[in-house]
C-alpha atoms as a PDB file:
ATOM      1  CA  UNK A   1       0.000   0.000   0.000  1.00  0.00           C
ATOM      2  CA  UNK A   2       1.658   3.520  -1.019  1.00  0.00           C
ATOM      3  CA  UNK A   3       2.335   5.803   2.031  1.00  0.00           C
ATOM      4  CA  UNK A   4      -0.196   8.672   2.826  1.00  0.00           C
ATOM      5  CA  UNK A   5       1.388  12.116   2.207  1.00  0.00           C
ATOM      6  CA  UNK A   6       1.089  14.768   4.793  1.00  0.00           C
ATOM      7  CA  UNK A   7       1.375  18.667   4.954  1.00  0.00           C
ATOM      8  CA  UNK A   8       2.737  20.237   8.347  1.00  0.00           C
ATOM      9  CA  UNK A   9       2.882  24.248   8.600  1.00  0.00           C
ATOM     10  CA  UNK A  10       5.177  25.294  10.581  1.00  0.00           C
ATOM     11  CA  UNK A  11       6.859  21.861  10.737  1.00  0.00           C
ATOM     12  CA  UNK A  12      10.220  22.473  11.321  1.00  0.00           C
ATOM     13  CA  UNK A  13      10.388  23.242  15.275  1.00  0.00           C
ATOM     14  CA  UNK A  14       8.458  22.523  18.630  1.00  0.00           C
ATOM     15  CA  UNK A  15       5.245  20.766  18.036  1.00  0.00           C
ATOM     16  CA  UNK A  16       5.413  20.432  14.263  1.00  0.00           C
ATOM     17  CA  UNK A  17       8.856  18.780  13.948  1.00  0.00           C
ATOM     18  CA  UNK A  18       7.910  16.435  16.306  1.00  0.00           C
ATOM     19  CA  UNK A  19       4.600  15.469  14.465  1.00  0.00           C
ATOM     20  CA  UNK A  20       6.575  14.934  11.697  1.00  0.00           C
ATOM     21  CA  UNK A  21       8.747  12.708  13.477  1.00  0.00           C
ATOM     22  CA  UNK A  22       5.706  10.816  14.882  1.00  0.00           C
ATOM     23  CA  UNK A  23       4.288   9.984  11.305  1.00  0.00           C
ATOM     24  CA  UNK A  24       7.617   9.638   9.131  1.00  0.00           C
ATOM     25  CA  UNK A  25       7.572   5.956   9.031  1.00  0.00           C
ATOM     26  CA  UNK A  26       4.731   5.828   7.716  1.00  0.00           C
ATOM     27  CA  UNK A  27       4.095   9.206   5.695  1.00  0.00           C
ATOM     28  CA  UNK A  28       5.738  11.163   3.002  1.00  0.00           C
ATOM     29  CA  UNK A  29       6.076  14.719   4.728  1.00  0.00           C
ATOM     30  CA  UNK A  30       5.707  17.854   3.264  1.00  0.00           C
ATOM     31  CA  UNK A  31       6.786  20.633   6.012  1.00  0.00           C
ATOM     32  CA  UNK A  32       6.336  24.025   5.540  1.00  0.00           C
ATOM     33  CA  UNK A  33       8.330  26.471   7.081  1.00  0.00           C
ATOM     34  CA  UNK A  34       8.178  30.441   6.883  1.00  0.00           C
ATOM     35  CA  UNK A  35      12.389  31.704   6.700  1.00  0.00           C
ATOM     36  CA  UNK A  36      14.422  28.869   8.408  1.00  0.00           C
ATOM     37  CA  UNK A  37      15.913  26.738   5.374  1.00  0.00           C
ATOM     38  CA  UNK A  38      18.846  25.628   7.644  1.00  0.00           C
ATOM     39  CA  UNK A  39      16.723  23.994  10.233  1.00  0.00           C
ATOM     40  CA  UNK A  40      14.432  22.541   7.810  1.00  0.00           C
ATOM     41  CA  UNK A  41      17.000  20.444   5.946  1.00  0.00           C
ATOM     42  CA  UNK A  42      18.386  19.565   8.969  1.00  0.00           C
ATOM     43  CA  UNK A  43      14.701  17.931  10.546  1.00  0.00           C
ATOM     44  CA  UNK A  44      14.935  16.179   7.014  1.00  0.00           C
ATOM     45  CA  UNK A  45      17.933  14.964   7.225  1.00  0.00           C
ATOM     46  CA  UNK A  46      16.807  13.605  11.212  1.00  0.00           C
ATOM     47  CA  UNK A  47      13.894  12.436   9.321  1.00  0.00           C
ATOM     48  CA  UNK A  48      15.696  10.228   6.958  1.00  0.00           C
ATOM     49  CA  UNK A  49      16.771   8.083   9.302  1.00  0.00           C
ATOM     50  CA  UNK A  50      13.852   6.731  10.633  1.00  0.00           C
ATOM     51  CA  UNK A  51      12.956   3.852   8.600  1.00  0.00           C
ATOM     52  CA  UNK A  52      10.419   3.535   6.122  1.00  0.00           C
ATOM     53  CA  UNK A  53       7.357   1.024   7.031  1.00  0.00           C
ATOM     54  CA  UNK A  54       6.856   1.091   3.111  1.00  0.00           C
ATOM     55  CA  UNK A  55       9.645   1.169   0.521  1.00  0.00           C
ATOM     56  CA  UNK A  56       9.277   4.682  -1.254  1.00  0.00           C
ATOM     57  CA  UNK A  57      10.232   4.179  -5.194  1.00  0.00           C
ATOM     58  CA  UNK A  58      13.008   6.425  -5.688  1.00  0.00           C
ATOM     59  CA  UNK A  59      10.953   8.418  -8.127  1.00  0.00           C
ATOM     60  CA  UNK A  60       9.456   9.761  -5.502  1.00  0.00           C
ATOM     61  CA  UNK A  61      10.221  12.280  -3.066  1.00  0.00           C
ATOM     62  CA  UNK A  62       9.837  11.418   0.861  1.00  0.00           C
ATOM     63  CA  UNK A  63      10.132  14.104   2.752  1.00  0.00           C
ATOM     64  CA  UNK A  64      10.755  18.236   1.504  1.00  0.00           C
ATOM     65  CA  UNK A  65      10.185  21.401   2.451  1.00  0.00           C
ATOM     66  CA  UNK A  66       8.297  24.439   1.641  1.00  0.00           C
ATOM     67  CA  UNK A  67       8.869  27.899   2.326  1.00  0.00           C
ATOM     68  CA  UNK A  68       5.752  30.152   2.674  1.00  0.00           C
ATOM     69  CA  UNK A  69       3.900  32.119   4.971  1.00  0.00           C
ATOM     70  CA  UNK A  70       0.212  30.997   5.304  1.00  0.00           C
ATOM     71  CA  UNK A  71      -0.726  34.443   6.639  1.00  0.00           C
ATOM     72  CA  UNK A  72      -0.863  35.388   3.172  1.00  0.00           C
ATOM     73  CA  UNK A  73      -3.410  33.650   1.308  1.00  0.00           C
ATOM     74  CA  UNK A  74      -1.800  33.688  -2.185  1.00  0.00           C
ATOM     75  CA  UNK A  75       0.976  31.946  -0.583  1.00  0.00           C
ATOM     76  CA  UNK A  76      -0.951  29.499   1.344  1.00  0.00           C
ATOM     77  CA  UNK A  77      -2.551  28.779  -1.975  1.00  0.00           C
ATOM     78  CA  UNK A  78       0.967  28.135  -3.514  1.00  0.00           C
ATOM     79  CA  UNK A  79       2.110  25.995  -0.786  1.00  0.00           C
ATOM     80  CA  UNK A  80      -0.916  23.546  -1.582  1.00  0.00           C
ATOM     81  CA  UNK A  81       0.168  23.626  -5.346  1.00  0.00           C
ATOM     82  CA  UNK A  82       3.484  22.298  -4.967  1.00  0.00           C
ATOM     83  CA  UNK A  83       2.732  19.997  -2.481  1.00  0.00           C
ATOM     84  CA  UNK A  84       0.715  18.331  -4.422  1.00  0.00           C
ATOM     85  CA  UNK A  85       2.748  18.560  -7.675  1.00  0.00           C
ATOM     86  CA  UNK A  86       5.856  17.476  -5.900  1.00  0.00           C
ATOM     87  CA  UNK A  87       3.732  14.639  -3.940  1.00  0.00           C
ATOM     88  CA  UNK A  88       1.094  13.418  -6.200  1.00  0.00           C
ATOM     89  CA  UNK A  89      -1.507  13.427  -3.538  1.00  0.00           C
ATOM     90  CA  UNK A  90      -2.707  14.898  -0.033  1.00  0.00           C
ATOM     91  CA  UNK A  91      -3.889  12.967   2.461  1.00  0.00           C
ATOM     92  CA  UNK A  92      -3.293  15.330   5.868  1.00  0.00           C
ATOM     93  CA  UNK A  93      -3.096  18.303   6.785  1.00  0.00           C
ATOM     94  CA  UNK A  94      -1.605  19.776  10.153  1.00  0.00           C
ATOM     95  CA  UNK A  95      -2.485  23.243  10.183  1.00  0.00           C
ATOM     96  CA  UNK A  96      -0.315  24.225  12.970  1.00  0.00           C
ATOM     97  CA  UNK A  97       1.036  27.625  12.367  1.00  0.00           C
ATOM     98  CA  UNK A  98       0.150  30.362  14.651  1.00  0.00           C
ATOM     99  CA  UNK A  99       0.611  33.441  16.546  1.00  0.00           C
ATOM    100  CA  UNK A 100       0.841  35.615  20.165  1.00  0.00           C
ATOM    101  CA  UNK A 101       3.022  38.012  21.738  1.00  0.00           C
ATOM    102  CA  UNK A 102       3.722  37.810  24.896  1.00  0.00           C
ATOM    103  CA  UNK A 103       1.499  40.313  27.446  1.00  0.00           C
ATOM    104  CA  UNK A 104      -0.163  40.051  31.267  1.00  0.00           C
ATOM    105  CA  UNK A 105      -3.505  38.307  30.375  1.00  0.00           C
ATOM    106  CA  UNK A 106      -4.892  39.762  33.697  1.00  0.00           C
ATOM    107  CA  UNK A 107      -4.501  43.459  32.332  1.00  0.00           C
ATOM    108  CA  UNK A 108      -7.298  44.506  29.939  1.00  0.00           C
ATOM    109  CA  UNK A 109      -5.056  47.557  28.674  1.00  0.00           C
ATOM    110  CA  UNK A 110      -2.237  44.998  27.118  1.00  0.00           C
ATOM    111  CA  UNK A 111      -4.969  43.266  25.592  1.00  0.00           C
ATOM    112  CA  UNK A 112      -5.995  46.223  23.684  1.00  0.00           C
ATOM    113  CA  UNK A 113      -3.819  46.387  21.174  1.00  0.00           C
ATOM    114  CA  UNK A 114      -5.242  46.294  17.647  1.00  0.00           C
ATOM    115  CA  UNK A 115      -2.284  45.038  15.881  1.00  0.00           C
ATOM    116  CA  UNK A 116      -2.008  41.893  17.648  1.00  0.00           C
ATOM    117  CA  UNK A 117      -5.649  41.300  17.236  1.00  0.00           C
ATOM    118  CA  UNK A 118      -5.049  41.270  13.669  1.00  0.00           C
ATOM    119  CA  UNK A 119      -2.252  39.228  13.957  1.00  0.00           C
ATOM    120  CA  UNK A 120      -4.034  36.916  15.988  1.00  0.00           C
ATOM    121  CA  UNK A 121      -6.679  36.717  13.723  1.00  0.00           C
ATOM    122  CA  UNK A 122      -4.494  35.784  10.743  1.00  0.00           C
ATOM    123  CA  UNK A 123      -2.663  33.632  12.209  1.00  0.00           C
ATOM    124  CA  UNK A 124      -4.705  31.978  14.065  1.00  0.00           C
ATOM    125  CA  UNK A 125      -7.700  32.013  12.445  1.00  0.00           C
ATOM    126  CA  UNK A 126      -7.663  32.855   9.065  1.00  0.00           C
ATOM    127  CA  UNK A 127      -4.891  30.505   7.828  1.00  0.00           C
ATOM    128  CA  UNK A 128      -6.548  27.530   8.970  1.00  0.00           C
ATOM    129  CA  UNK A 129      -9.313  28.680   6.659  1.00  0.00           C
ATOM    130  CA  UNK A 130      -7.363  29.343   3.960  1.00  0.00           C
ATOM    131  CA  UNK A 131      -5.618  26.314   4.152  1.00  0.00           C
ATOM    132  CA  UNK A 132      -8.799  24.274   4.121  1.00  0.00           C
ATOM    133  CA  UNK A 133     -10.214  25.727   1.446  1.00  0.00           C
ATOM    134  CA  UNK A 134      -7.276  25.537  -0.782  1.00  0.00           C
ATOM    135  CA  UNK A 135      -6.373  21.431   0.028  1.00  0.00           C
ATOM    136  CA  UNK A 136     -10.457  21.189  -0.006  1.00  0.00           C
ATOM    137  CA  UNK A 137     -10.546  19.575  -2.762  1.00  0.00           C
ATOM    138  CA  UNK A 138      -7.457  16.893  -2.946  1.00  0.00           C
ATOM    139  CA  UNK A 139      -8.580  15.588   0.966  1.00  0.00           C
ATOM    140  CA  UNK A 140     -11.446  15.179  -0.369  1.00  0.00           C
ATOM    141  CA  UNK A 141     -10.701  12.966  -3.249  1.00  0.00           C
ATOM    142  CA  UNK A 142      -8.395  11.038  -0.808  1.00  0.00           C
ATOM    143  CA  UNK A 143     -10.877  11.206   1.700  1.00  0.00           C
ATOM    144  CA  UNK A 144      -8.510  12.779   3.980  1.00  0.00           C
ATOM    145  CA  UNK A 145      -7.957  14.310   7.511  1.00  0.00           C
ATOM    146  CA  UNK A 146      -7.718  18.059   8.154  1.00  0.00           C
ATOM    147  CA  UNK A 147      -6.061  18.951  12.172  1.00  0.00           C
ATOM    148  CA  UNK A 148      -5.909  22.252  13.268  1.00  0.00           C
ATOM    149  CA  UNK A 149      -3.340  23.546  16.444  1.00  0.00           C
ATOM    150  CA  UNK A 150      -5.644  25.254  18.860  1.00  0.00           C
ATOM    151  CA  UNK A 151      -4.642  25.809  22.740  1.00  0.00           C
ATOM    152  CA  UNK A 152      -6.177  25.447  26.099  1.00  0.00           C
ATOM    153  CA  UNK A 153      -5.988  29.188  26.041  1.00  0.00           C
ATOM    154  CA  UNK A 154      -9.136  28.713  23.914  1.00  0.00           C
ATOM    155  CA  UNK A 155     -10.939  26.349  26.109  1.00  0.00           C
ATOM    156  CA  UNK A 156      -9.662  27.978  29.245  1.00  0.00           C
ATOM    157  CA  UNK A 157      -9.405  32.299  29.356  1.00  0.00           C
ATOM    158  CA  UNK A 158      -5.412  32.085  30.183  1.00  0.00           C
ATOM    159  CA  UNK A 159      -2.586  32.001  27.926  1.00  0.00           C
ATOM    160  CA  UNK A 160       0.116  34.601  26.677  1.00  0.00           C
ATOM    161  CA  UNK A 161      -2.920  37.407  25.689  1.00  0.00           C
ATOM    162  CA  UNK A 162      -6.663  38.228  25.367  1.00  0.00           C
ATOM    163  CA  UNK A 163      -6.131  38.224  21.131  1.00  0.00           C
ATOM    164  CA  UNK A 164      -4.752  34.864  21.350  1.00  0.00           C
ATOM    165  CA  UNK A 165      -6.945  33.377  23.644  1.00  0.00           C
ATOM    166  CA  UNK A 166      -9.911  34.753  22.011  1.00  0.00           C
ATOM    167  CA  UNK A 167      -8.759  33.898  18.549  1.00  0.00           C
ATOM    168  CA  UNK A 168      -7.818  30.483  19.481  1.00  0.00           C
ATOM    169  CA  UNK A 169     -11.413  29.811  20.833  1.00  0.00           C
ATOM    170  CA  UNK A 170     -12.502  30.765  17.384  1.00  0.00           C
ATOM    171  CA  UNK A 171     -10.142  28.817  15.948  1.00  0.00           C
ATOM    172  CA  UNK A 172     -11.423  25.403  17.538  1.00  0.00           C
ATOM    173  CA  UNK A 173     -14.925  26.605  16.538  1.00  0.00           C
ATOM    174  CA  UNK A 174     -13.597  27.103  13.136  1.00  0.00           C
ATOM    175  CA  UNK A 175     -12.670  23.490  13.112  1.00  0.00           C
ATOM    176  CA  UNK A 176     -15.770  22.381  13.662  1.00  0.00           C
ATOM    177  CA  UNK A 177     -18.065  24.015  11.410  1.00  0.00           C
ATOM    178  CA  UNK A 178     -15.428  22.701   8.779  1.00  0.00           C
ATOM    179  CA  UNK A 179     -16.204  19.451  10.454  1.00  0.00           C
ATOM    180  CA  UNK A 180     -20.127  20.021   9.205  1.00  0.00           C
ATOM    181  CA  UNK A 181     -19.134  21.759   6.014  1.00  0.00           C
ATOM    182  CA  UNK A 182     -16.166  19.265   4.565  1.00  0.00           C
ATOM    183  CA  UNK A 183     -18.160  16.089   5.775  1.00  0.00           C
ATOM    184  CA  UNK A 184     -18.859  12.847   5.035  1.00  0.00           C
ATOM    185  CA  UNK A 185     -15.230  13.286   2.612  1.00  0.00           C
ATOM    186  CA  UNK A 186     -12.973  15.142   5.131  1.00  0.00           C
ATOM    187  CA  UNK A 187     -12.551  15.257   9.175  1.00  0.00           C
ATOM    188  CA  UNK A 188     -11.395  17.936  10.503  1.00  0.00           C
ATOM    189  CA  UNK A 189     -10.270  18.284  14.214  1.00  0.00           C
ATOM    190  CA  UNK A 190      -8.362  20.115  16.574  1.00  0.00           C
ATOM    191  CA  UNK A 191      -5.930  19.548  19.732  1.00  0.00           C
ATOM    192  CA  UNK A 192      -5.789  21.664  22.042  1.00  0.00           C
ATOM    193  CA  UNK A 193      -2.088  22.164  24.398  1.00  0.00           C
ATOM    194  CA  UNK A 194      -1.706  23.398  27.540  1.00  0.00           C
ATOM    195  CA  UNK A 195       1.634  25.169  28.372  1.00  0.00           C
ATOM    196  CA  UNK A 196       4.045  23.223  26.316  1.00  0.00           C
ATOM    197  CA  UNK A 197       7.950  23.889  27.032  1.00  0.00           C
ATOM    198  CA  UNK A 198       8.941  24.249  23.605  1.00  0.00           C
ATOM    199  CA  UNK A 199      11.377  27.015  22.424  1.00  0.00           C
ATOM    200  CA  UNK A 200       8.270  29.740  22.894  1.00  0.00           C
ATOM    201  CA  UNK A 201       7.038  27.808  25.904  1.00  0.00           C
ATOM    202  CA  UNK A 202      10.285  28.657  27.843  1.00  0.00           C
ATOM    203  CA  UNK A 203       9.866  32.277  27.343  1.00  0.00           C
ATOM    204  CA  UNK A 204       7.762  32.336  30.148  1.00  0.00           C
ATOM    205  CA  UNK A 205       8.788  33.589  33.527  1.00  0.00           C
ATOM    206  CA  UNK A 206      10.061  30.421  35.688  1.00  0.00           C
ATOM    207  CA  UNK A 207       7.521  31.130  37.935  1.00  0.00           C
ATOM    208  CA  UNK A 208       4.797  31.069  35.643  1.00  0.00           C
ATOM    209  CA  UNK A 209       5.732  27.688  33.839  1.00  0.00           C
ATOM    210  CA  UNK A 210       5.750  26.149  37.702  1.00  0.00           C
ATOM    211  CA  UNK A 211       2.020  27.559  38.630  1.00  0.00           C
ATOM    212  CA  UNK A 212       0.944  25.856  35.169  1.00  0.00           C
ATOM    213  CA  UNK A 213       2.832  22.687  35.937  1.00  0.00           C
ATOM    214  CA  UNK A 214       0.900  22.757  39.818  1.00  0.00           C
ATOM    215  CA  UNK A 215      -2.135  23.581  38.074  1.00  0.00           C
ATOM    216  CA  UNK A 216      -2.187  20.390  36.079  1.00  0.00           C
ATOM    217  CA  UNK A 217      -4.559  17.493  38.322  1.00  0.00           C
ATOM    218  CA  UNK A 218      -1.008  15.114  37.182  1.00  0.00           C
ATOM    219  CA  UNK A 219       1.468  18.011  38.329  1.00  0.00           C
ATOM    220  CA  UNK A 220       2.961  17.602  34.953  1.00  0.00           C
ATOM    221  CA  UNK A 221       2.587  19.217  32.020  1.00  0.00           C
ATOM    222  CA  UNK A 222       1.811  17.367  28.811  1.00  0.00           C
ATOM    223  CA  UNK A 223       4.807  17.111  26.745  1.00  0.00           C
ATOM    224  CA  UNK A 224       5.439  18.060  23.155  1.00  0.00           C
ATOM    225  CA  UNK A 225       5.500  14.095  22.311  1.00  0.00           C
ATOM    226  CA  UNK A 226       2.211  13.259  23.867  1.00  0.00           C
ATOM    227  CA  UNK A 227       0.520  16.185  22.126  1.00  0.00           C
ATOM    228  CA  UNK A 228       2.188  14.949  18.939  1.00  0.00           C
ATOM    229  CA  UNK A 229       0.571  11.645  19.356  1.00  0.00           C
ATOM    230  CA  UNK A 230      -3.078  12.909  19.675  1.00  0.00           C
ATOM    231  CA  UNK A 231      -2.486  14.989  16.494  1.00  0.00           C
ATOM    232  CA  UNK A 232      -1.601  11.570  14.989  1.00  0.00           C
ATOM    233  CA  UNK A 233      -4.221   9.645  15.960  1.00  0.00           C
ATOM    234  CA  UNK A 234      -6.678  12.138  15.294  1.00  0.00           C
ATOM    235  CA  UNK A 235      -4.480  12.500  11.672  1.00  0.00           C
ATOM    236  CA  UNK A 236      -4.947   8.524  10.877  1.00  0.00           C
ATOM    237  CA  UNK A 237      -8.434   8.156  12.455  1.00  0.00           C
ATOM    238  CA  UNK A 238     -11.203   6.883  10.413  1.00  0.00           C
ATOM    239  CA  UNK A 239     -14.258   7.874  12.651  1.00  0.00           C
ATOM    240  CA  UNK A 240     -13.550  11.438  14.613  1.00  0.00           C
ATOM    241  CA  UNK A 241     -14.618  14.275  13.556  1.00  0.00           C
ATOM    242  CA  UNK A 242     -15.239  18.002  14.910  1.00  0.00           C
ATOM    243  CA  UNK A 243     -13.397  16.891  18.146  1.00  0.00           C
ATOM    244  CA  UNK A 244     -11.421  19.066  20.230  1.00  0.00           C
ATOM    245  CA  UNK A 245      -8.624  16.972  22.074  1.00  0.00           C
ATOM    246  CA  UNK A 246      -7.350  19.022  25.305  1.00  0.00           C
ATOM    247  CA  UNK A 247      -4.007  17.683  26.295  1.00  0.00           C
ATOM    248  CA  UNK A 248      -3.326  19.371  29.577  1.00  0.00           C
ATOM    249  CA  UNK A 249      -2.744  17.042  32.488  1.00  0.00           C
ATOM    250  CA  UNK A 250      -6.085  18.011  33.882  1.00  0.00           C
ATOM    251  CA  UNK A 251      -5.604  21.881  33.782  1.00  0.00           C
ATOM    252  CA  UNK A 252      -9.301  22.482  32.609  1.00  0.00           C
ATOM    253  CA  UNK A 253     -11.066  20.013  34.885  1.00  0.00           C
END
């Protein structure tokens, strides 16, 4: 049976390099990045040596990268294109690009500014959408899966600002009236993180990264792997749909 081919914005660090690493034995990986060539060959080359569970013919291409940013739609558009042309065919899609900057949730005038609610919104809204509609149509000829990056921040008010909790609520909302819209061909879900200690995660204050760890029911926090594995399972599931998976420890219970 030929390996599935999946697409993973921003898969070259944190969460989306280690999704990729989670489903390169068994997928050909597309993995978007927006400037970083260096560390984008160099996941590939990580990749490559994880075996293959299926021989790919050397015609074609197992893993590669794509530079563009999907807060601009005619880029997000392009990405899809040569994915497809370089791949033959789209199975998944990890839409896990996004956006914050860093501000006291608790203090409603650092949530008031308009450019990061824009920013926000593109990111972390509007380039899910985008990238929906413009794979729409190969997932659903392959019948494929659509997963979307969301955050306890939008399940939860908390998180690194009002915009990006706010826009990450709509952005797990988002996934499921795709859900309604793109069934019976497509399923589209979304997982939702707590605090994850990733190279953004540790920009938090020491402090605050131990009041989310005491705040988890397990007095851990979830790590990048686990979260990886839910975003595979719900990637390769055959049944779920317009599901949002918290992986938090607890946090929201």
């Amino acid at each position: 049976m030929a390996q599935k081919v999946a697409l993973i914005t921003a898969g070259t660090a944190g969460l989306g390099a280690q999704v990729a690493r989670v489903l390169a034995h068994d997928h050909r990986l597309i993995l978007n990045y927006a400037n970083n060539s260096t560390r984008a060959q160099d996941l590939i080359a990580e990749l490559n040596k994880i075996p293959s569970s299926t021989p790919t013919p050397p015609s074609q291409p197992r893993f590669a990268a794509i530079q563009a940013d999907v807060g601009d739609r005619p880029s997000v558009q392009r990405l899809v294109k040569e994915a497809i042309s370089q791949f033959g065919q789209l199975d998944v899609v990890v839409s896990n690009a996004g956006w914050t900057r860093m501000t006291d949730f608790g203090n409603l005038e650092e949530g008031m500014v308009d450019e990061d609610w824009d920013k926000c919104f593109l990111y972390n809204v509007k380039s899910h959408l985008w990238l929906m509609h413009a794979a729409k149509e190969e997932l659903e000829r392959t019948e494929g899966s659509f997963v979307v990056t969301a955050s306890l921040a939008g399940v939860k008010p908390s998180g690194s600002s009002l915009p990006y909790s706010v826009t990450k609520a709509a952005a797990i909302h988002l996934s499921k009236a795709l859900a309604v819209i793109c069934s019976p061909k497509i399923r589209v879900n979304s997982v939702s993180p707590g605090l994850l200690l990733t190279e953004w995660g540790l920009k938090f204050p020491e402090e605050k990264i131990e009041a989310a760890t005491q705040a988890t029911k397990l007095k851990r926090l979830a790590t990048v792997k686990d979260v990886a594995d839910h975003v595979r399972v719900l990637a390769t599931s055959r049944s779920t749909t317009g599901q949002n998976v918290v992986v938090d420890g607890g946090t929201s219970l």
